[in-house]
Protein backbone atom coordinates (compact mmCIF):
# COMPACT_ATOMS: atom_id res chain seq x y z
CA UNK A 1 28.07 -3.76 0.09
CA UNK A 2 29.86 -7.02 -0.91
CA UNK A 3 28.84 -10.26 1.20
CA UNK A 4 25.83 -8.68 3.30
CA UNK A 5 22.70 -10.95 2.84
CA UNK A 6 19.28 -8.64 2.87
CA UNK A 7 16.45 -10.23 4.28
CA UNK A 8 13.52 -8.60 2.70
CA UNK A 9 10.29 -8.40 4.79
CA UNK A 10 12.99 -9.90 8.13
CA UNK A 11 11.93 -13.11 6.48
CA UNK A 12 13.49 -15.87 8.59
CA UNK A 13 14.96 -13.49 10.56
CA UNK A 14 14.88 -13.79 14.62
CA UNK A 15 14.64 -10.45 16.07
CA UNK A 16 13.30 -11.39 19.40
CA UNK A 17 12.06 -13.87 22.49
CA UNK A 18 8.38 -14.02 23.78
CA UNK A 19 6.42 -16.31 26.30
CA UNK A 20 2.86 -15.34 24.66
CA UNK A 21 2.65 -17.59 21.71
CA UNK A 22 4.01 -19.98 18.89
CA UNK A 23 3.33 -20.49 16.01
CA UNK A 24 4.99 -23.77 14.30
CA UNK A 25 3.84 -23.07 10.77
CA UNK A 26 5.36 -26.69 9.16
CA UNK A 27 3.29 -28.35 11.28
CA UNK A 28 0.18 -26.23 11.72
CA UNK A 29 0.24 -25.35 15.38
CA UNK A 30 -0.68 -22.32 17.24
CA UNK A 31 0.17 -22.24 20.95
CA UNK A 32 -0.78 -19.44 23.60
CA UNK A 33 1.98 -19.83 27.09
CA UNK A 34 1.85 -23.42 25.92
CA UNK A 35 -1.92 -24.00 25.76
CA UNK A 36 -2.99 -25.18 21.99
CA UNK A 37 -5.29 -23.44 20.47
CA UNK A 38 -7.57 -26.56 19.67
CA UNK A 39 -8.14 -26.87 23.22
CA UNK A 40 -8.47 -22.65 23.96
CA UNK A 41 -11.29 -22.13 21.09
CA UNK A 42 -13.66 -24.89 22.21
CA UNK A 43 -12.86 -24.23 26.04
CA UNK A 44 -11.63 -21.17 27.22
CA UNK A 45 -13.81 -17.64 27.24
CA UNK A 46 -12.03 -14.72 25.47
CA UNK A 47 -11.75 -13.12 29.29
CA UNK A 48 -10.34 -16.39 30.25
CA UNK A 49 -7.42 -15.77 27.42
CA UNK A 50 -7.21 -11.67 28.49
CA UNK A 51 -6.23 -13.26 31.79
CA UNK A 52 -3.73 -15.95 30.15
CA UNK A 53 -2.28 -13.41 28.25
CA UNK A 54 -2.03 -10.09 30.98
CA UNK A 55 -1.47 -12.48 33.89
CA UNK A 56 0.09 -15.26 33.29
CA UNK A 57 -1.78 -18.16 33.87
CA UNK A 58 -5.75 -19.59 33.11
CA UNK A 59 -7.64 -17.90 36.00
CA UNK A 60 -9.59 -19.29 38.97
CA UNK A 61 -13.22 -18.93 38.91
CA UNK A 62 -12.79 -16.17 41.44
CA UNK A 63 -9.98 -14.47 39.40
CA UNK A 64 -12.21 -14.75 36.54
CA UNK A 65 -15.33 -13.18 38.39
CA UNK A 66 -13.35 -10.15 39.46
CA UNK A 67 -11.34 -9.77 35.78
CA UNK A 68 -15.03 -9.46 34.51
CA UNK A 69 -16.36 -7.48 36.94
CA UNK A 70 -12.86 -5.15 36.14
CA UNK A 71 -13.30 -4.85 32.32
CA UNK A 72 -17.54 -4.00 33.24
CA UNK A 73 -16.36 -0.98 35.26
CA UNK A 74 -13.99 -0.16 32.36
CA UNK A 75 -15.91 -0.62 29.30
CA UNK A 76 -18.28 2.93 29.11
CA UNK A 77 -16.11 5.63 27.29
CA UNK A 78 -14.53 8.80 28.14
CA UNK A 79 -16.71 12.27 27.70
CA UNK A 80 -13.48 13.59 24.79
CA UNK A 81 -13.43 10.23 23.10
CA UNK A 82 -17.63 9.94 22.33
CA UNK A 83 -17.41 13.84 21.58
CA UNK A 84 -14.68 12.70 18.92
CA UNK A 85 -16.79 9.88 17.75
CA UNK A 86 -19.45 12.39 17.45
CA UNK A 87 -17.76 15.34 15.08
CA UNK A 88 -15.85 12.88 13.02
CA UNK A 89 -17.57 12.45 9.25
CA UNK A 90 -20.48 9.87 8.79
CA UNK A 91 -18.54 8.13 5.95
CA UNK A 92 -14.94 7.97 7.72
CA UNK A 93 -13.41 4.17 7.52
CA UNK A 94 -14.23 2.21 10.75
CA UNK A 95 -10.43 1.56 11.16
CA UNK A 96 -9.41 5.17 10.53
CA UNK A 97 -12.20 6.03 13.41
CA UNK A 98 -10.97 2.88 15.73
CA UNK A 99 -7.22 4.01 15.98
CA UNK A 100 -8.03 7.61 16.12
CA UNK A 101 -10.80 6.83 18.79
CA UNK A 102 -7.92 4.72 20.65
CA UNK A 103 -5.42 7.38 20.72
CA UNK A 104 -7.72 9.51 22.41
CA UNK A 105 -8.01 7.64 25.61
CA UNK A 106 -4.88 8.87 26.57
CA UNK A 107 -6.23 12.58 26.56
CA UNK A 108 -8.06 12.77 30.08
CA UNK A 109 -5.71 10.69 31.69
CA UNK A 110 -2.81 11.94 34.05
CA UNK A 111 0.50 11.79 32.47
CA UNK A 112 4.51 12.32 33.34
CA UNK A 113 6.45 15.58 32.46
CA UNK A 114 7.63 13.48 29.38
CA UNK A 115 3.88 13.32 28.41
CA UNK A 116 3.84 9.41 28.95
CA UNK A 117 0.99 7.68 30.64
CA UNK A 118 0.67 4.94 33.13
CA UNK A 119 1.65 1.62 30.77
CA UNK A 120 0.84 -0.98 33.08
CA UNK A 121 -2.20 -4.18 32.99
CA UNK A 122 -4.74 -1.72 34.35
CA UNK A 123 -4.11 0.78 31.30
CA UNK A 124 -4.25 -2.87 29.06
CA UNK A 125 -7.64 -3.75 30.46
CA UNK A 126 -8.99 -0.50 29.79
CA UNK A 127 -7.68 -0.95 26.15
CA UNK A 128 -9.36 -4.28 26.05
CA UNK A 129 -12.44 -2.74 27.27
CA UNK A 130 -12.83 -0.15 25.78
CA UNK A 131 -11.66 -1.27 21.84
CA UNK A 132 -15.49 -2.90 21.32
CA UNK A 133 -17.08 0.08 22.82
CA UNK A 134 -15.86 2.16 20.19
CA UNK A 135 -16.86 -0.09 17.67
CA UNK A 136 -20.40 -0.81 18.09
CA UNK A 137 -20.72 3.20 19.01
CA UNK A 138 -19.42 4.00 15.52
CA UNK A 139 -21.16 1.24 14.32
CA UNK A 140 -24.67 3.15 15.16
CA UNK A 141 -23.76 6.73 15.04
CA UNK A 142 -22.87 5.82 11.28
CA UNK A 143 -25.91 4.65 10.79
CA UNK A 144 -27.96 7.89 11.84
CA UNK A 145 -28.56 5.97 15.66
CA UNK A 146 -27.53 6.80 19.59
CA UNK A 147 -24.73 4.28 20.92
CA UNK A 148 -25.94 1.93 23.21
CA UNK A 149 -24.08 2.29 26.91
CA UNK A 150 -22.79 -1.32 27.84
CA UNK A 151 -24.46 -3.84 29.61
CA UNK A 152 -23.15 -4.43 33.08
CA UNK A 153 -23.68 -8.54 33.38
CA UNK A 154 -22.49 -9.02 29.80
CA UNK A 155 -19.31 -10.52 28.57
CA UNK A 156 -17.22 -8.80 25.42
CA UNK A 157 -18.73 -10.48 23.14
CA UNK A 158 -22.25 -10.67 24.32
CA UNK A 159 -21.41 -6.84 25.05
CA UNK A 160 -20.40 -5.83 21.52
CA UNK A 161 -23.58 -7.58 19.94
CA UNK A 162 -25.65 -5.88 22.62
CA UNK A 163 -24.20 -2.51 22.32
CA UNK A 164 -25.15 -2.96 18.10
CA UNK A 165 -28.31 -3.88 18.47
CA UNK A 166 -29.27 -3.01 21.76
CA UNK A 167 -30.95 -6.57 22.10
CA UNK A 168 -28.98 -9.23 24.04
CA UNK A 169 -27.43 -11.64 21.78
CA UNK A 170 -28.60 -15.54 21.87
CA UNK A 171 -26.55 -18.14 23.23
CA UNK A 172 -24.95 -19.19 19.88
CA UNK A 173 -24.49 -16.06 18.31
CA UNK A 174 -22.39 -14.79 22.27
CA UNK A 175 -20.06 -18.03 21.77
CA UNK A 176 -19.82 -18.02 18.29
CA UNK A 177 -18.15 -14.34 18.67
CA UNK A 178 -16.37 -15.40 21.83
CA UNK A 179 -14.45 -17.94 20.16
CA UNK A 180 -13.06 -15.72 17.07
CA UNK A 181 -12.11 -13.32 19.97
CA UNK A 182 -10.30 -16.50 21.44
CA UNK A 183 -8.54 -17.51 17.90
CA UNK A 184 -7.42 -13.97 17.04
CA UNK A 185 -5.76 -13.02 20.44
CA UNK A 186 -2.13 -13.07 19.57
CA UNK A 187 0.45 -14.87 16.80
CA UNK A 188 3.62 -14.33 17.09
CA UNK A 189 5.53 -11.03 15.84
CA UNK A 190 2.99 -10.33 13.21
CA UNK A 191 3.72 -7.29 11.49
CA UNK A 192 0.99 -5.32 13.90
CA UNK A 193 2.68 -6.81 16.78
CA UNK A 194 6.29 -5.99 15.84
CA UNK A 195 4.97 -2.51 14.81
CA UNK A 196 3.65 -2.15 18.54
CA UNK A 197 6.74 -3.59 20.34
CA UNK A 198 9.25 -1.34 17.68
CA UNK A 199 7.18 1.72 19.47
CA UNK A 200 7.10 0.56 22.73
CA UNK A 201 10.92 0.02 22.55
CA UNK A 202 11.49 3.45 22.06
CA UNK A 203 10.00 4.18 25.78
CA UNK A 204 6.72 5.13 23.87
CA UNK A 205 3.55 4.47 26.38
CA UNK A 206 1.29 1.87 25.93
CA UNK A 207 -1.50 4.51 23.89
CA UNK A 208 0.85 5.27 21.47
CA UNK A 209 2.41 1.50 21.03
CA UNK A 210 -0.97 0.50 20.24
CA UNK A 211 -2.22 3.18 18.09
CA UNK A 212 0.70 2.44 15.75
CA UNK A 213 -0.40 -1.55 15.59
CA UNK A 214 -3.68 -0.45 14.89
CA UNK A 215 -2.65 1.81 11.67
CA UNK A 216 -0.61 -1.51 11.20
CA UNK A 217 -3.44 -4.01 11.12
CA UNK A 218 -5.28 -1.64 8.37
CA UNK A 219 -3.44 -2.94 5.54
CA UNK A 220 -4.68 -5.49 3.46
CA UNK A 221 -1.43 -8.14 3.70
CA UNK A 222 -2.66 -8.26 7.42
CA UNK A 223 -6.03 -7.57 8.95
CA UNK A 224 -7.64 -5.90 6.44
CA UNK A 225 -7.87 -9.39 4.25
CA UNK A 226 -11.67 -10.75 5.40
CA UNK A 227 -12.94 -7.28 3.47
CA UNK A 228 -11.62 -8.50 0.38
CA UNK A 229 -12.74 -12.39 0.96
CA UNK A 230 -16.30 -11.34 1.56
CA UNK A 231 -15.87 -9.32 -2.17
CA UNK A 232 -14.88 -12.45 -3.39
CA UNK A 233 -17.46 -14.29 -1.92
CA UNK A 234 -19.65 -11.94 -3.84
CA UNK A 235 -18.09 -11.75 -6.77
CA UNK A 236 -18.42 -15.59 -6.76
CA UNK A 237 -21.99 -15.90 -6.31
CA UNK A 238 -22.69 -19.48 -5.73
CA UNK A 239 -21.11 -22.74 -5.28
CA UNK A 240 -21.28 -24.29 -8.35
CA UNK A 241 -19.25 -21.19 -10.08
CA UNK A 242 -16.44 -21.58 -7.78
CA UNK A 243 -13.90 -23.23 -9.69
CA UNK A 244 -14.24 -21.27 -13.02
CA UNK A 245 -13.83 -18.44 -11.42
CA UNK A 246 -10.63 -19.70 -9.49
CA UNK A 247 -9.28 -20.78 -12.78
CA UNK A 248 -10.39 -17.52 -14.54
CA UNK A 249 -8.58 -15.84 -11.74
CA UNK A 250 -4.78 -17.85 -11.85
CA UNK A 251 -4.93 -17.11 -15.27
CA UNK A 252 -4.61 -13.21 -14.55
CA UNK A 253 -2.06 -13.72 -12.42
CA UNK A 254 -4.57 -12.53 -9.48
CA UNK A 255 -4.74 -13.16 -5.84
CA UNK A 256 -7.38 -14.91 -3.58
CA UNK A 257 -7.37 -12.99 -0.24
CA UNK A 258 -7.26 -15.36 2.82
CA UNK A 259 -5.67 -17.87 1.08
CA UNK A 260 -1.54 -18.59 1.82
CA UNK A 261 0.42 -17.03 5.34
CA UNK A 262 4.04 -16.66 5.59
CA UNK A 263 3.92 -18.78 8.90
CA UNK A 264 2.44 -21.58 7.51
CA UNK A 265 2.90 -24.59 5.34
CA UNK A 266 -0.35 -25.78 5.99
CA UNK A 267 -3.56 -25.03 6.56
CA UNK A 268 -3.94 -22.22 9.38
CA UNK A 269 -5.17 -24.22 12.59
CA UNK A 270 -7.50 -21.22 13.52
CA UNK A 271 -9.16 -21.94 10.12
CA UNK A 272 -10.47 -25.43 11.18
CA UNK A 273 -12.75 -23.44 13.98
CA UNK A 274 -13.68 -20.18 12.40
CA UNK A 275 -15.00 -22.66 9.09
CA UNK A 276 -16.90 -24.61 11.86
CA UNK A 277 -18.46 -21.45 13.08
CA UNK A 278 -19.14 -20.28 9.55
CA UNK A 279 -21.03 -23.75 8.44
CA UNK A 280 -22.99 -23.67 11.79
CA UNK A 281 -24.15 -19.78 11.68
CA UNK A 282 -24.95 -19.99 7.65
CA UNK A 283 -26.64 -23.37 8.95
CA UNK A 284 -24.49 -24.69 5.64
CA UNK A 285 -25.38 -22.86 2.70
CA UNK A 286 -25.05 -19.28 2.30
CA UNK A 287 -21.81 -17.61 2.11
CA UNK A 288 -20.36 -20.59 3.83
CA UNK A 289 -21.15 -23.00 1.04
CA UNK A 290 -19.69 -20.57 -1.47
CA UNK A 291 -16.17 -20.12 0.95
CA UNK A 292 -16.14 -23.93 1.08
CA UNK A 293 -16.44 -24.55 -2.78
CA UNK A 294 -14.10 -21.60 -3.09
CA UNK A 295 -11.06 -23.56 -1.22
CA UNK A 296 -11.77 -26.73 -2.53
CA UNK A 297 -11.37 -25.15 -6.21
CA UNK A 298 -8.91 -23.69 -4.88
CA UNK A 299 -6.82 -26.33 -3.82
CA UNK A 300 -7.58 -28.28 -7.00
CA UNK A 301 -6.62 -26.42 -9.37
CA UNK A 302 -3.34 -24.72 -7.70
CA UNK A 303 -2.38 -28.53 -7.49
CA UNK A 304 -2.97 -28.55 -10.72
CA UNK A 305 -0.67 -25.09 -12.08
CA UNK A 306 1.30 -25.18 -8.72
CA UNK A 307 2.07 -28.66 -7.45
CA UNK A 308 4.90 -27.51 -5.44
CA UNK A 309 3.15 -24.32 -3.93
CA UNK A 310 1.73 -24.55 -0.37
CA UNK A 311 -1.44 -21.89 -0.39
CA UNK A 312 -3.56 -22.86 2.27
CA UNK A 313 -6.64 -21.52 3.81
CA UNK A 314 -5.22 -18.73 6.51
CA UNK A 315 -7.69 -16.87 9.01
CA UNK A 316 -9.17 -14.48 7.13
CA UNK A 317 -10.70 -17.03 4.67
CA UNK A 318 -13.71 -17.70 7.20
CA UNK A 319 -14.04 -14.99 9.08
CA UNK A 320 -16.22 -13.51 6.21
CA UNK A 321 -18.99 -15.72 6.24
CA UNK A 322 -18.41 -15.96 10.11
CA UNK A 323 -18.54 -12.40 11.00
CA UNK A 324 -21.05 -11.60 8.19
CA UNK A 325 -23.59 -14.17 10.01
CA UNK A 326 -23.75 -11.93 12.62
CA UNK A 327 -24.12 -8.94 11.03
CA UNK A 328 -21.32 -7.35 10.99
CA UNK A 329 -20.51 -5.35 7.59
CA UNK A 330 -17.56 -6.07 5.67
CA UNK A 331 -15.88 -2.85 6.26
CA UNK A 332 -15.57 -3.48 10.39
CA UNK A 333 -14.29 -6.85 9.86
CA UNK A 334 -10.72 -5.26 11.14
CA UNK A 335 -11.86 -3.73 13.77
CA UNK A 336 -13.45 -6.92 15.21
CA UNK A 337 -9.86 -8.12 14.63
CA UNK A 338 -8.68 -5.37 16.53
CA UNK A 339 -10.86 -6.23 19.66
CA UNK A 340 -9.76 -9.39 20.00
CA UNK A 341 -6.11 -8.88 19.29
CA UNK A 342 -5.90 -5.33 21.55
CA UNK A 343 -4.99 -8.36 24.20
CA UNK A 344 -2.15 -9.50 22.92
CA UNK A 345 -0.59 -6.35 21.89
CA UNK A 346 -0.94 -5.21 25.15
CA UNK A 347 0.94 -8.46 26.61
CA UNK A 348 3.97 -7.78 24.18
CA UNK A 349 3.87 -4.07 24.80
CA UNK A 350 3.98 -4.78 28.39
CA UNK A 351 6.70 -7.66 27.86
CA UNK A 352 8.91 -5.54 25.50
CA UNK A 353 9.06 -2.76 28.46
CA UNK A 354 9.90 -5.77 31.08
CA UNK A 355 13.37 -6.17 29.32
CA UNK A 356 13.54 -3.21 26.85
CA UNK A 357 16.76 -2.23 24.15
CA UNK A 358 15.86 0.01 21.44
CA UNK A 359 14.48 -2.18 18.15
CA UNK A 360 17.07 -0.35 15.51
CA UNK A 361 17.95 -2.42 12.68
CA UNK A 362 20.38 -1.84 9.83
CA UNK A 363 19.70 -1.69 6.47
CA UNK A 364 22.02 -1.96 3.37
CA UNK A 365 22.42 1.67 1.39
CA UNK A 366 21.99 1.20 -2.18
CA UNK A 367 22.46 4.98 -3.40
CA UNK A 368 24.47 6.67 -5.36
CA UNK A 369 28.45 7.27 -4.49
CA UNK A 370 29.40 10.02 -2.44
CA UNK A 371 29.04 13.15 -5.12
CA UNK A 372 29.84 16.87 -5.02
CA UNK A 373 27.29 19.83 -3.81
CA UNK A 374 25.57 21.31 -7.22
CA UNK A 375 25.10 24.69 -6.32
CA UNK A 376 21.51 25.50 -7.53
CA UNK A 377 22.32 26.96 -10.64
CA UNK A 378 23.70 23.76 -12.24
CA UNK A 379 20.66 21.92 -10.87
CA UNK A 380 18.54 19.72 -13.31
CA UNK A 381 21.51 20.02 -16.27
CA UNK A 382 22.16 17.12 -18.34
CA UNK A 383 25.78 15.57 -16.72
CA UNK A 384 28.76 16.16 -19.44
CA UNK A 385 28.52 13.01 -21.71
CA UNK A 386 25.26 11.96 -21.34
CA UNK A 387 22.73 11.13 -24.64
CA UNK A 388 21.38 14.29 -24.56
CA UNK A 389 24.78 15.92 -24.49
């Protein structure tokens, strides 16, 4: 229809009002309730942030000693959901197994004759719990081994890299882990995050709100990025062949993953810490010295063919050699983006219920005119006056 302006992807588009984050993408900043995230990553534990995000406010030390006594009590998995973990096929995708494994904590809980469950913080907690449970059980039943029950002093971190290995995690590799959980927490209406609030509008509960972010998160335009950075890293090989193979790769027209966000203008402030994390785990070389030639060839030569472009280095970029430092395979990177950002999702599920109207946008037809019934007979003819006539 004449004079109606489509906004493909809701680009610049304000659909809604939260208290849980901003992002200011011109000038590279990254708030959670008004704390920066340059003072969060280096300070604040990931169950410090839960508590931020679910409560509120930065806990006390005795609010924080009872939240992580509350996610402990919460963290061991239902009987249905490990029997489901159990039957499912060796080879399935760890995301396919994390958001089918999440949807099935709603099974042995109580629900309303509408079949909804209790949506509330305690439900989100459980969530939070739970989400790296599942992932470091798959993580060793795919791998022939028993899952590891969690460790009752440990944080979710320390837990997760516990659970995986059954040997408690040192020092550096427990912070290094809390941190990304700290980075990835929340940003915004992200397409997971909208996905998760569209559901919830619709009175969905909490379960299903975040099963649909999760099948969300899975595609590669969103958290399924890192995967593809660590096959570049690969594919690379080595420092010193970083920038022919950025060159070789503008000149197909292809794409480096983790590089560019459609929030930013800049580079991504999370990507200052997770790069930090990276140099210090790969003690400099590694995969980190191959990410950090990769996105200073990068940045050459796109200021070279793209002066006026502004593809930074996003999130995903280090995670790869990050995550891969602690041994983590490629194919769960997601899913440890999951863990951290079940928080969040739960805080906008949770604030889209507080003051609720049904997310139903329009959308511009661009179909064919109103046309006459064929009865089936005339069906698949050649219209009167056509080539083929």
């Amino acid at each position: 229809m004449p004079g109606i302006v489509v906004d493909r992807g809701l680009e610049g588009v304000n659909v809604g009002e939260t208290v849980l984050s901003n992002v200011e993408g011109e000038v590279g900043r990254l708030t959670f309730r008004g704390y920066d995230i340059d003072d969060l990553a280096p300070k604040a534990t990931y169950e410090e942030v839960v508590a931020l995000m679910l409560h509120g406010t930065l806990p006390t030390a005795a609010e924080l000693a009872a939240l992580e006594a509350k996610l402990s009590s919460l963290r061991a998995l239902p009987d249905a959901t490990l029997a489901l973990l159990r039957a499912l096929p060796r080879e399935a995708w760890p995301m396919d197994v994390l958001r089918t494994a999440v949807s099935s904590l709603s099974l042995p809980l109580p629900h309303k004759p509408s079949g909804v469950h209790a949506s509330d913080v305690d439900a989100a907690l459980s969530l939070v719990a739970k989400t790296t449970t599942i992932v470091a059980a798959w993580d060793r039943l795919r791998q022939g081994l028993e899952p590891i029950a969690p460790h009752p002093t440990l944080g979710t971190a320390a837990n997760f890299l516990y659970m995986k290995t059954g040997k408690e995690p040192t020092a550096e590799y427990a912070k290094a882990l809390d941190q990304y959980y700290v980075l990835l927490v929340d940003h915004g209406y992200n397409a997971s995050t909208f996905s998760a609030r569209v559901t919830a509008s619709t009175n969905a509960d909490l379960y299903c709100a975040i099963t649909a972010a999760l099948a969300t998160l899975t595609g590669e335009l969103h958290g399924g990025a890192p995967s593809q950075v660590q096959d570049s890293l690969v594919d690379v090989g080595s420092a010193d062949k970083a920038e022919q193979w950025v060159r070789d790769l503008i000149k197909r027209k292809g794409r480096l993953m983790g590089m560019g966000h459609r929030e930013y203008k800049v580079r991504d402030p999370r990507a200052k810490h997770l790069e930090e994390t990276a140099k210090r785990l790969n003690n400099g070389g590694g995969s980190y010295a191959i990410a950090r030639a990769l996105e200073d060839a990068w940045n050459k030569v796109i200021a070279e063919e793209k002066p006026q472009a502004r593809i930074f280095a996003n999130v995903d970029f280090y995670t790869a050699p990050a995550l891969g430092a602690l041994g983590i395979p490629s194919d769960e990177y997601t899913c440890m983006f999951a863990c951290s950002r079940m928080a969040g999702w739960c805080a906008h599920v949770l604030e889209q219920y507080a003051n609720n109207r049904l997310i139903r946008p329009q959308v511009t037809y661009t179909g064919p005119e109103v046309h006459p019934f064929e009865p089936i007979a005339e069906r698949g003819r050649e219209p009167a006056g056509s080539a083929r006539s």
